[in-house]
C-alpha atoms as a PDB file:
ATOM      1  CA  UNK A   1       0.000   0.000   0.000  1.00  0.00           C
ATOM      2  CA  UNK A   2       1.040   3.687  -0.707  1.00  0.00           C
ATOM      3  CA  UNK A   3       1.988   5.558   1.873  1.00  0.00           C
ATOM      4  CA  UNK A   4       0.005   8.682   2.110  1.00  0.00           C
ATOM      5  CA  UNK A   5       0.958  11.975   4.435  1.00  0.00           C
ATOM      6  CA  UNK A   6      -0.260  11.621   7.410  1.00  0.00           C
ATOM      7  CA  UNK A   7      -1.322   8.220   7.505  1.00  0.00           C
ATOM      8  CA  UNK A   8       1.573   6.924  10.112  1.00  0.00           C
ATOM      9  CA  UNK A   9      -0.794   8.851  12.742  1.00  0.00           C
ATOM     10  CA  UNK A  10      -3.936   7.407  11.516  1.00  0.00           C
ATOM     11  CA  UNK A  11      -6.151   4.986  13.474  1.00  0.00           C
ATOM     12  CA  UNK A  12      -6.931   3.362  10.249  1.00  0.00           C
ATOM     13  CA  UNK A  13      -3.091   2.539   9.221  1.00  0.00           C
ATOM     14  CA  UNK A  14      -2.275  -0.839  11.849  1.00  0.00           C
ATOM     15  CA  UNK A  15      -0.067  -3.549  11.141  1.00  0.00           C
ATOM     16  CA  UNK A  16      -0.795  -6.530   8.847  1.00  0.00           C
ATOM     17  CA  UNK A  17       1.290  -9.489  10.504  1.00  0.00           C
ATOM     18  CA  UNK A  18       0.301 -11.553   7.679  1.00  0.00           C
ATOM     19  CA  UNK A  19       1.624  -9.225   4.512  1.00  0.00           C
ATOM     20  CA  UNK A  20       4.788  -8.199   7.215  1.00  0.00           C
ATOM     21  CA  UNK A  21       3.529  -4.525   6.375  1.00  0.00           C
ATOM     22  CA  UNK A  22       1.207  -1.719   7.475  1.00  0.00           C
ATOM     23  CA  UNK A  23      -2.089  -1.053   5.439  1.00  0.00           C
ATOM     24  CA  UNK A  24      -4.793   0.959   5.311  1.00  0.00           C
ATOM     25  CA  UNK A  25      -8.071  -0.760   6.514  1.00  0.00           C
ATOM     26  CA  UNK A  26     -10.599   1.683   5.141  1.00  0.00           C
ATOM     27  CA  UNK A  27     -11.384   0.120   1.768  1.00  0.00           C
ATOM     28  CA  UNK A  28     -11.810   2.657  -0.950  1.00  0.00           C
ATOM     29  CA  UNK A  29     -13.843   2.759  -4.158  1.00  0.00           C
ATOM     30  CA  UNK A  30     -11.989   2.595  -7.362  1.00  0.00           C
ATOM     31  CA  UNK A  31     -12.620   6.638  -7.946  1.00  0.00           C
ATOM     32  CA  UNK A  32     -11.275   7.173  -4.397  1.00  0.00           C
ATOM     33  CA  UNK A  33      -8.083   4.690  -5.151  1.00  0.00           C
ATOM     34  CA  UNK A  34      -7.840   6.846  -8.493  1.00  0.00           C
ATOM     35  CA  UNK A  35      -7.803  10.094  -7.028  1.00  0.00           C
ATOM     36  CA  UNK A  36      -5.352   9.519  -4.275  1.00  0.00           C
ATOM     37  CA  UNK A  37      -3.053   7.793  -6.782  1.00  0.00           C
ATOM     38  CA  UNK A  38      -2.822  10.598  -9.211  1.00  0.00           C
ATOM     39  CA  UNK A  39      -2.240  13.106  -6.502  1.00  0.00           C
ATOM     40  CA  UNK A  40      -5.821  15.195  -7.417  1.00  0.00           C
ATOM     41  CA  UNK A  41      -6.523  14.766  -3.461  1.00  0.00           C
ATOM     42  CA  UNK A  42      -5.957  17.019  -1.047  1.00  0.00           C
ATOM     43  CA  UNK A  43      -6.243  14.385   2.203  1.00  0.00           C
ATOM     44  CA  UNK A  44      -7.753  11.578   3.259  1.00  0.00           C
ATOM     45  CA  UNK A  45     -11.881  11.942   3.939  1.00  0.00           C
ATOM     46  CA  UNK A  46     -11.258   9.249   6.179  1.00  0.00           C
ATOM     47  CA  UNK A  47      -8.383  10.191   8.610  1.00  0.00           C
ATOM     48  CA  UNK A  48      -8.557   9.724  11.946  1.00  0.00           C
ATOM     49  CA  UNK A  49      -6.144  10.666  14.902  1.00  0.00           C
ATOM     50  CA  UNK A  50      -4.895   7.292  16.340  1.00  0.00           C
ATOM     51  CA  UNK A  51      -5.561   9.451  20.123  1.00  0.00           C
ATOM     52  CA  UNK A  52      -5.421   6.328  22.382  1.00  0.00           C
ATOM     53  CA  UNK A  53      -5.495   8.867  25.354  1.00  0.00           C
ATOM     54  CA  UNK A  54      -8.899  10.507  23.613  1.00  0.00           C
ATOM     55  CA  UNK A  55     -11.195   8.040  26.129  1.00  0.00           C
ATOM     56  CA  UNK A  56      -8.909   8.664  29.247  1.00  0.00           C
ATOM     57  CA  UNK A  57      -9.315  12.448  28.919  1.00  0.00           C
ATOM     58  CA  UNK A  58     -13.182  12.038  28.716  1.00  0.00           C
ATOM     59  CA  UNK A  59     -13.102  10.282  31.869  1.00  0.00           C
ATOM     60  CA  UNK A  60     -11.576  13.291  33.906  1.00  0.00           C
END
């Protein structure tokens, strides 16, 4: 999988033991695929802040 900015802090990027490699588990459509491949995006619609402290704060 391509490496997109950003997407080392994304709760969506994780670890694939199997394929020894990180991926992306948000499955895109082909027009989605398209447009991050030829660079017309400007970010990911589907990033999300891996915050694993996000529930602790709530709890204060």
């Amino acid at each position: 999988m391509t490496n997109f900015s950003g997407c080392d802090s994304c709760r969506h990027y994780v670890f694939n033991e199997d394929a020894d490699g990180y991926e992306c588990l948000v499955n895109l459509d082909e027009d989605e695929t398209a447009r991050f491949l030829s660079g017309m995006s400007d970010g990911c619609p589907y990033y999300s802040r891996d915050d694993e402290y996000a529930v602790v704060r709530k709890q204060n």
